[in-house]
C-alpha atoms as a PDB file:
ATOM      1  CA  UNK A   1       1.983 -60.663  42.624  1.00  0.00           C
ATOM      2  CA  UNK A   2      -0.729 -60.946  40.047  1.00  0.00           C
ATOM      3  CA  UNK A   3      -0.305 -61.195  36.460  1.00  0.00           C
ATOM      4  CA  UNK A   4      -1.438 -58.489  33.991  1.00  0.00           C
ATOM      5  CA  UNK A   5      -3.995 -59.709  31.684  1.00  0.00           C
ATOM      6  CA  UNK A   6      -2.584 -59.885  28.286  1.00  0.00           C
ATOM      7  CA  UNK A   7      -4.347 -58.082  25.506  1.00  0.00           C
ATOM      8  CA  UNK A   8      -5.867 -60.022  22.522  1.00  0.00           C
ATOM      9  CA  UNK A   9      -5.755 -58.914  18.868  1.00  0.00           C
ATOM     10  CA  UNK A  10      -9.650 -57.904  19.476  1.00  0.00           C
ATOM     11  CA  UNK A  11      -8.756 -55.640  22.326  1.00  0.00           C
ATOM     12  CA  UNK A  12      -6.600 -53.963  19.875  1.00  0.00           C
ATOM     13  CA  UNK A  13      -9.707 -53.633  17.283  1.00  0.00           C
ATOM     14  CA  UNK A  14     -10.989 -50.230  16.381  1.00  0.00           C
ATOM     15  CA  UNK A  15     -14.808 -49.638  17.979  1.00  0.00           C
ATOM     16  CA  UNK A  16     -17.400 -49.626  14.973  1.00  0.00           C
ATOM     17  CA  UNK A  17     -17.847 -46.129  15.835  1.00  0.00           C
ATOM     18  CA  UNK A  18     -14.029 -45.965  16.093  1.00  0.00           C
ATOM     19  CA  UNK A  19     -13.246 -46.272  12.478  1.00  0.00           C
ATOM     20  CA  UNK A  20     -16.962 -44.254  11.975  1.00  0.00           C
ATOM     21  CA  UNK A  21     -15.035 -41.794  13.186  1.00  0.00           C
ATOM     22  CA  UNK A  22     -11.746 -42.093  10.797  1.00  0.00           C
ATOM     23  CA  UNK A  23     -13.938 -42.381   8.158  1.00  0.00           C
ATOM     24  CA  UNK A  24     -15.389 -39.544   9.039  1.00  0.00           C
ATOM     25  CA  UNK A  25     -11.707 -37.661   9.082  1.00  0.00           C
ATOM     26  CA  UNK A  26     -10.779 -38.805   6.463  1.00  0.00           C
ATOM     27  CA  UNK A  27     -13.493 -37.940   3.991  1.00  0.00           C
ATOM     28  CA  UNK A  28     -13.486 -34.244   5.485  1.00  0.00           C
ATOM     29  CA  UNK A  29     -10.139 -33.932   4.318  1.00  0.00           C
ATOM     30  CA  UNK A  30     -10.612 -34.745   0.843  1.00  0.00           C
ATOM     31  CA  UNK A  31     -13.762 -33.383   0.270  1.00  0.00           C
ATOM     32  CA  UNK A  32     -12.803 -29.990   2.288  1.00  0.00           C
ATOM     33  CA  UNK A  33     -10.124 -28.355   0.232  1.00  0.00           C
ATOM     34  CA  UNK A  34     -12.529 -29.467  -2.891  1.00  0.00           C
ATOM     35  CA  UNK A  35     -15.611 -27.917  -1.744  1.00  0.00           C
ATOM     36  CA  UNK A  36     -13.519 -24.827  -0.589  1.00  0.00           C
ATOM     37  CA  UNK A  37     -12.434 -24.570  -4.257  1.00  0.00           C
ATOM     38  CA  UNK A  38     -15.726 -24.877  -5.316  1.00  0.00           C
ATOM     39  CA  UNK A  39     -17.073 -22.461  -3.396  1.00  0.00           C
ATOM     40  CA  UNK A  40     -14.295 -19.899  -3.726  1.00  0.00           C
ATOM     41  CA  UNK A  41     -14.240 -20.188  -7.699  1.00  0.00           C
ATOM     42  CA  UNK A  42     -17.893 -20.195  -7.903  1.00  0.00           C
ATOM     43  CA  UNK A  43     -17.750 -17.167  -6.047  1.00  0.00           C
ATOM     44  CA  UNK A  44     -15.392 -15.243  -8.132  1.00  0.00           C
ATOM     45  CA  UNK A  45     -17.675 -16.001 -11.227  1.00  0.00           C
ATOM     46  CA  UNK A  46     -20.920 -14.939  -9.518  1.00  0.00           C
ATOM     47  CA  UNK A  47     -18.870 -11.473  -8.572  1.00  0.00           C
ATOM     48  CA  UNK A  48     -17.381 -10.760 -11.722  1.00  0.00           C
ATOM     49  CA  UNK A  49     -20.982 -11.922 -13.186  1.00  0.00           C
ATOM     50  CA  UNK A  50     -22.759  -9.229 -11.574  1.00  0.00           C
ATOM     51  CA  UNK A  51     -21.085  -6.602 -12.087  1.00  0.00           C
ATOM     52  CA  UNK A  52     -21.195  -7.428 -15.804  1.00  0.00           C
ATOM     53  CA  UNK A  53     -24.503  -7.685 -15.986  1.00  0.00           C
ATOM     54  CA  UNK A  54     -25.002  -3.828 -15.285  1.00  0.00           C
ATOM     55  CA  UNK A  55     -23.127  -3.093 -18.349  1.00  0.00           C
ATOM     56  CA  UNK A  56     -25.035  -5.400 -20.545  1.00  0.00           C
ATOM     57  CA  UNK A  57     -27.818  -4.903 -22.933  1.00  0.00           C
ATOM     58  CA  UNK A  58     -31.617  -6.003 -21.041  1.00  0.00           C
ATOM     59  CA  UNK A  59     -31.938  -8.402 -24.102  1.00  0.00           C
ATOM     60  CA  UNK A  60     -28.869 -10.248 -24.278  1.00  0.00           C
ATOM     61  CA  UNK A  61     -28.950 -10.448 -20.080  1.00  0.00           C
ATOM     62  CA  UNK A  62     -32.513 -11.935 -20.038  1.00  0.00           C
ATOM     63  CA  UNK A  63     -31.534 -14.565 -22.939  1.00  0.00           C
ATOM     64  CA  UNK A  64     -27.912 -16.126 -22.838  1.00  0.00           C
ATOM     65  CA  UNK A  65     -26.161 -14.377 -20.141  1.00  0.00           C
ATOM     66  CA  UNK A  66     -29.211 -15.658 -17.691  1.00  0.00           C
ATOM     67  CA  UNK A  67     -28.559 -18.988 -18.877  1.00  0.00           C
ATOM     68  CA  UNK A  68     -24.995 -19.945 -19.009  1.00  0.00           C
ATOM     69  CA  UNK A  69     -22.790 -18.697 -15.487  1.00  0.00           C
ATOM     70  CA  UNK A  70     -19.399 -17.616 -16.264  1.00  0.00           C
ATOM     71  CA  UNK A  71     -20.334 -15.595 -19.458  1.00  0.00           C
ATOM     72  CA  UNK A  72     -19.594 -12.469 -17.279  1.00  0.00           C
ATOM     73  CA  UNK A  73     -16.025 -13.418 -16.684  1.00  0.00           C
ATOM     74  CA  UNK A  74     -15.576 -14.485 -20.412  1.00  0.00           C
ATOM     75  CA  UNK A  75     -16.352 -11.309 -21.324  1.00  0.00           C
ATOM     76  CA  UNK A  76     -14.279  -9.324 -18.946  1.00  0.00           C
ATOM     77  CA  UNK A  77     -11.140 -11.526 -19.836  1.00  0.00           C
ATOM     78  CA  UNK A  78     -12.144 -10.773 -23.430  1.00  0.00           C
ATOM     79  CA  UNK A  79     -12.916  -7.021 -22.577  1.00  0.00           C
ATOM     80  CA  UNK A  80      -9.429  -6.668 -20.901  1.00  0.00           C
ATOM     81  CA  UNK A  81      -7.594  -8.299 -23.793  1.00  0.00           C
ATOM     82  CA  UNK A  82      -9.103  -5.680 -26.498  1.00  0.00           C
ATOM     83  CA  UNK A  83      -8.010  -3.160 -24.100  1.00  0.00           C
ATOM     84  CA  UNK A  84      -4.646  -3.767 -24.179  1.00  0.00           C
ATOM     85  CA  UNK A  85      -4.379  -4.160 -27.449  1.00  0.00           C
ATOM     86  CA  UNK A  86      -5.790  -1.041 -28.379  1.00  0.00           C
ATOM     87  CA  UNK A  87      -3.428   0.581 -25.674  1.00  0.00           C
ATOM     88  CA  UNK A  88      -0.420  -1.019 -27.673  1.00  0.00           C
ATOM     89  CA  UNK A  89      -1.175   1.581 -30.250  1.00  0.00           C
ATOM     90  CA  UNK A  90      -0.283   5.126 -31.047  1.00  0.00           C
ATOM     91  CA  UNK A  91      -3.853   6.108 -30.503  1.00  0.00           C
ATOM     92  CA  UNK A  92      -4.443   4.557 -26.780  1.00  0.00           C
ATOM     93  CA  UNK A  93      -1.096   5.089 -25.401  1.00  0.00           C
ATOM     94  CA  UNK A  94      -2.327   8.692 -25.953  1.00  0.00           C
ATOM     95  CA  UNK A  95      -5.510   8.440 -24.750  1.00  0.00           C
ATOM     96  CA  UNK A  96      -3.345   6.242 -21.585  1.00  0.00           C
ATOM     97  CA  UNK A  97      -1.121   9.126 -21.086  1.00  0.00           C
ATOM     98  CA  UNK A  98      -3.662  12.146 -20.960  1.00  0.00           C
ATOM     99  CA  UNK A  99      -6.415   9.996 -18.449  1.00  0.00           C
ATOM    100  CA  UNK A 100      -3.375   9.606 -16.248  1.00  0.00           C
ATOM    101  CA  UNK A 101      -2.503  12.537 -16.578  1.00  0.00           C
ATOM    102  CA  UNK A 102      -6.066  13.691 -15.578  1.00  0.00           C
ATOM    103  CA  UNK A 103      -5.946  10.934 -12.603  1.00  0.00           C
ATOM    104  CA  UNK A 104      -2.561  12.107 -10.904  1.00  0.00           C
ATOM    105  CA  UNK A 105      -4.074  16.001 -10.696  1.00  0.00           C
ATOM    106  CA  UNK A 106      -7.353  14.316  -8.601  1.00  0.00           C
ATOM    107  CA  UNK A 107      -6.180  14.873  -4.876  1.00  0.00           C
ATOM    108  CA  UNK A 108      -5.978  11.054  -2.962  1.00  0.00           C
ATOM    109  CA  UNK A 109      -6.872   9.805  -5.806  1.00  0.00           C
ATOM    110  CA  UNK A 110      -3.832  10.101  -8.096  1.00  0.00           C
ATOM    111  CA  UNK A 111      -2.179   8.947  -4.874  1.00  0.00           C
ATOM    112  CA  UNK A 112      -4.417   5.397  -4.889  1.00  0.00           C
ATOM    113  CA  UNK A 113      -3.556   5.095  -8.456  1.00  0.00           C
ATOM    114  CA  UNK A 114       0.210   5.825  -8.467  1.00  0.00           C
ATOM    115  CA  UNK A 115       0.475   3.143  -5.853  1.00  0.00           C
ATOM    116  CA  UNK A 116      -1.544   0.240  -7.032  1.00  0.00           C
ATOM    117  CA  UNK A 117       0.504   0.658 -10.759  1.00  0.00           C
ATOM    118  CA  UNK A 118       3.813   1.060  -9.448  1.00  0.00           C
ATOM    119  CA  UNK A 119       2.804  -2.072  -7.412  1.00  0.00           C
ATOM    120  CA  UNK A 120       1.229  -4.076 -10.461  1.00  0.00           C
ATOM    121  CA  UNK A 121       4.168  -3.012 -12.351  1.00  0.00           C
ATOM    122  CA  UNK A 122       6.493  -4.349 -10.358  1.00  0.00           C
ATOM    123  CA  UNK A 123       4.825  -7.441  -9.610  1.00  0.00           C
ATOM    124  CA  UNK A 124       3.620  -8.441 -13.128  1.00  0.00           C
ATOM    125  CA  UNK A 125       7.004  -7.558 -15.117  1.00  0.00           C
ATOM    126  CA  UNK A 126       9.065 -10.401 -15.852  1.00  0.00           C
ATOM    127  CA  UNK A 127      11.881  -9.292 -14.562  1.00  0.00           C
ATOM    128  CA  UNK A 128      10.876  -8.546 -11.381  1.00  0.00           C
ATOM    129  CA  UNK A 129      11.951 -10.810  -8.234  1.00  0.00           C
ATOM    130  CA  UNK A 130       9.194  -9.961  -6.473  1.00  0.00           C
ATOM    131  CA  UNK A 131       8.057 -12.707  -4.720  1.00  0.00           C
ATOM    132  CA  UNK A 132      10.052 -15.355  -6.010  1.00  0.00           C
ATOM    133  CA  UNK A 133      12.259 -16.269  -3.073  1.00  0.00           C
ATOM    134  CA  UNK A 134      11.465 -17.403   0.151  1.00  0.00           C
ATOM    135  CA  UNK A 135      13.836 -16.894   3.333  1.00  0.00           C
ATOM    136  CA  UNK A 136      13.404 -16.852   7.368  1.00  0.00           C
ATOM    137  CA  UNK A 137      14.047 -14.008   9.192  1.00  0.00           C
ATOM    138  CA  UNK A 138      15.219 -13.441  12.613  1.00  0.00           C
ATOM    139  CA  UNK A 139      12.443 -11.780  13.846  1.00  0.00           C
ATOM    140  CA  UNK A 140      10.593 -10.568  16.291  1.00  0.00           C
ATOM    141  CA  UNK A 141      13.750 -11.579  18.181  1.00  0.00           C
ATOM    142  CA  UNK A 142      16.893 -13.509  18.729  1.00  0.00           C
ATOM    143  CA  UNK A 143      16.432 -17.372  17.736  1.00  0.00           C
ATOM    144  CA  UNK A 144      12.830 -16.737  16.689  1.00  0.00           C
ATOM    145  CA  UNK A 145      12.326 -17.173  12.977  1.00  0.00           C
ATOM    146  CA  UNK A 146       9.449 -16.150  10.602  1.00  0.00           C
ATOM    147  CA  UNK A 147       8.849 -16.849   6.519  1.00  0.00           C
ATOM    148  CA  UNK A 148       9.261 -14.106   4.816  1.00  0.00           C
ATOM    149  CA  UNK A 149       9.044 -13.055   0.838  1.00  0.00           C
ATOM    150  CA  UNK A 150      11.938 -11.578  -1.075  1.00  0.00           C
ATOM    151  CA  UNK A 151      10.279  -8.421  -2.730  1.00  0.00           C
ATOM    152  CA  UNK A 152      13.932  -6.914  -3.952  1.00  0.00           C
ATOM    153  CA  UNK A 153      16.869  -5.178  -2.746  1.00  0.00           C
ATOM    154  CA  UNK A 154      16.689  -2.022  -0.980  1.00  0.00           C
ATOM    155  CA  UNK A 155      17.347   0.993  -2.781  1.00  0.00           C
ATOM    156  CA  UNK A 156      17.348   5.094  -2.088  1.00  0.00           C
ATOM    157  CA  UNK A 157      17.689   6.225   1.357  1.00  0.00           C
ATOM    158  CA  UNK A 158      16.590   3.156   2.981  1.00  0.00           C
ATOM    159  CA  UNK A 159      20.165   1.544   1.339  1.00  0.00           C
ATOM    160  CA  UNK A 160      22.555   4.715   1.679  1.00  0.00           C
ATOM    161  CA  UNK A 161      21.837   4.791   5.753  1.00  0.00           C
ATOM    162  CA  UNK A 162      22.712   1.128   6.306  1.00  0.00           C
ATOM    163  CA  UNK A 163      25.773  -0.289   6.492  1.00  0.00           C
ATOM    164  CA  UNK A 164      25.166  -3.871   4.805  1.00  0.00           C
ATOM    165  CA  UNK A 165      23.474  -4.468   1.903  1.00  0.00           C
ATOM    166  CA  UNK A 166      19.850  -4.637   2.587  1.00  0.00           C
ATOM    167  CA  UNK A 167      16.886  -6.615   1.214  1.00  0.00           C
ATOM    168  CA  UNK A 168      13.311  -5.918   0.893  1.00  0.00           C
ATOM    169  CA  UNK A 169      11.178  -8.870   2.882  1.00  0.00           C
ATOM    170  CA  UNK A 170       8.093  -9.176   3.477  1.00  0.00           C
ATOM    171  CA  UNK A 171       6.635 -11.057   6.304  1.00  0.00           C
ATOM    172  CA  UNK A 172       2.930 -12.353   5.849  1.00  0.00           C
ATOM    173  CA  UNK A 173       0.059 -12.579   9.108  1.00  0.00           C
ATOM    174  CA  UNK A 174      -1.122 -16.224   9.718  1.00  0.00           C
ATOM    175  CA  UNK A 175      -3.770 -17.215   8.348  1.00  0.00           C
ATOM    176  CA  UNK A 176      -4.226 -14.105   6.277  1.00  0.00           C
ATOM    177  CA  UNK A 177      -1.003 -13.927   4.244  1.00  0.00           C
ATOM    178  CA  UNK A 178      -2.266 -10.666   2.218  1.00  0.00           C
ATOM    179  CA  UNK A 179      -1.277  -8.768   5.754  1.00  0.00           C
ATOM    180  CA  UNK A 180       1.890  -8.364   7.174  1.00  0.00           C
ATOM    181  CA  UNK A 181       5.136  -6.548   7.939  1.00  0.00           C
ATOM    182  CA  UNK A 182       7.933  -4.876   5.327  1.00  0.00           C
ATOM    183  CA  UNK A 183      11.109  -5.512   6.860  1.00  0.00           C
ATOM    184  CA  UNK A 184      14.677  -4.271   5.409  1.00  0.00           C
ATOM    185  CA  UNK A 185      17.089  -7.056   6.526  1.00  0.00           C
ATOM    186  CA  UNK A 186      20.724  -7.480   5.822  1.00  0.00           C
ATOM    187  CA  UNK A 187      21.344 -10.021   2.851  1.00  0.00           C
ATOM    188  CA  UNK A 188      23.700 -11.990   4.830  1.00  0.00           C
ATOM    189  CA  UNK A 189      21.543 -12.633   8.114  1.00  0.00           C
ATOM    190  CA  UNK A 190      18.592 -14.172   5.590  1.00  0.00           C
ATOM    191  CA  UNK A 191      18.005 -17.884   5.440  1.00  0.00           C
ATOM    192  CA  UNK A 192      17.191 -19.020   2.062  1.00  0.00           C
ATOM    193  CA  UNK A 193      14.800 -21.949   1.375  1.00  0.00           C
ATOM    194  CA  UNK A 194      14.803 -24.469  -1.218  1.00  0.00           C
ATOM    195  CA  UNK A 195      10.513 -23.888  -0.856  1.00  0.00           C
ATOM    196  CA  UNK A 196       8.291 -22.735  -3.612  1.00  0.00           C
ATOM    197  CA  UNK A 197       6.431 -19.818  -3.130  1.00  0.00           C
ATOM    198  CA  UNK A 198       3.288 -21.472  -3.536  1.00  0.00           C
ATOM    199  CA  UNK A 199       4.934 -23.962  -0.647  1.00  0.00           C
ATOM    200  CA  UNK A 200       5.531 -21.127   1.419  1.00  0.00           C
ATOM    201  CA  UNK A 201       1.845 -19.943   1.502  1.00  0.00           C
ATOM    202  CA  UNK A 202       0.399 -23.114   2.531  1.00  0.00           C
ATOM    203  CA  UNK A 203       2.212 -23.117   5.492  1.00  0.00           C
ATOM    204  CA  UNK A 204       1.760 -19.894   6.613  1.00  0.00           C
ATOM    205  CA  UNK A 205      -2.321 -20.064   5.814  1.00  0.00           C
ATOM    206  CA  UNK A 206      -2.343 -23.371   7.879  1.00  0.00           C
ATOM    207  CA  UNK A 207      -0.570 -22.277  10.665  1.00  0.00           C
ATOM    208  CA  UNK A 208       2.224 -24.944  10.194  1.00  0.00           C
ATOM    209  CA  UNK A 209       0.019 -27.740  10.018  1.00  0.00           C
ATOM    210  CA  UNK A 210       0.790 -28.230   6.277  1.00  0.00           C
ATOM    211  CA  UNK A 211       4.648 -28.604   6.081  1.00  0.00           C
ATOM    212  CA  UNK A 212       6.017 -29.112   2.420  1.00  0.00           C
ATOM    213  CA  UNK A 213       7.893 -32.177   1.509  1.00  0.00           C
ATOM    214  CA  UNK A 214      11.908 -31.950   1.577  1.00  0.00           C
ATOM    215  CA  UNK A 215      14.689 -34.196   0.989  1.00  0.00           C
ATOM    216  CA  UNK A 216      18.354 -32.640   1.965  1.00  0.00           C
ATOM    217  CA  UNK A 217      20.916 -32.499  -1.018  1.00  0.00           C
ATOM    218  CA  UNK A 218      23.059 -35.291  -0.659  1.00  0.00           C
ATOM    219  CA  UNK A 219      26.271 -34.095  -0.303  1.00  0.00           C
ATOM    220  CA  UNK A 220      29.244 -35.539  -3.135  1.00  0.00           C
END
């Protein structure tokens, strides 16, 4: 019976092109999720930037606005702000009121309109709970779980023909999380997580692969 060769510590030694490789891996990961940034914010400003620029004076574009990027989205931030201020007041709440008015008469469009500020409405006011809790659902079937977003209690009809008391959830689309599914599920078969929200999108975007940290209360 012949005796296995036994292995040396420089068997055991990464290749050169071994730890090429991890170096490789490694510096992808930090420099990805940077240069993703990057790219996505610098992409934002370039957006907003042009369509600033049609609304701008041909002298001040060819001078300052050419020369410093950004200066489009400064001036829509700034643009926004005046606007709401003036709409705090007597005069544009009025002038608020009567374009909406005008806006809910236009057919489809009053529709498109109604929607999106019912929706920003909801989302934006601070005492909404929109978004703010994260749960697993039972779905699409028995013992088969999905995240899901708390986006409020059921109300109207959807409420008065169930039994239980029912919960609006929303269940994102890997690794698009602005698509998904509204589900009404009954408070009491919900799973709620100790997760952040922001938590709860990474993991859905990355498929699982990026798992949030969590430590289990200790019990007293």
């Amino acid at each position: 019976m012949s005796e296995q060769p036994i292995k040396t510590d420089a068997s055991l030694k990464p290749t050169f092109f071994a730890r090429i490789r991890g170096w490789f891996l490694t510096g992808l990961l930090v420099t990805a999720p940077i240069m993703l940034t990057v790219y996505i914010t610098w992409l934002f400003v370039d957006i907003i930037d042009g369509w600033v620029t049609e609304l701008l004076p041909p002298a001040f574009r060819d001078t300052i606005y050419s020369s410093i990027p950004g200066v489009g989205l400064i001036i829509g931030a700034i643009a926004i702000t005046i606007v709401g201020a003036l709409a705090a007041g007597f005069f544009g709440r009025w002038i608020i009121r009567a374009g909406e008015s005008l806006l809910n008469r236009m057919p489809i469009i009053g529709k498109i309109y109604g929607a999106v500020k019912q929706i920003l409405e909801t989302v934006l006011a601070s005492q909404s709970d929109a978004f703010r809790e994260v749960v697993l659902v039972e779905y699409p079937r028995k013992d088969v779980w999905v995240v899901g977003f708390v986006t409020g209690t059921s109300k109207g009809e959807v409420q008065s023909t169930t039994p239980n008391e029912t919960v609006n959830v929303f269940v994102p689309t890997t690794p698009n999380p602005t698509s998904g599914f509204l589900l009404f599920c009954p408070k009491n078969e919900l799973k709620y997580l100790e997760m952040s929200v922001e938590d709860a999108v990474k993991l859905v975007v990355s498929g699982g692969i990026v798992t949030p940290p969590y430590e289990p209360k200790k019990e007293k």
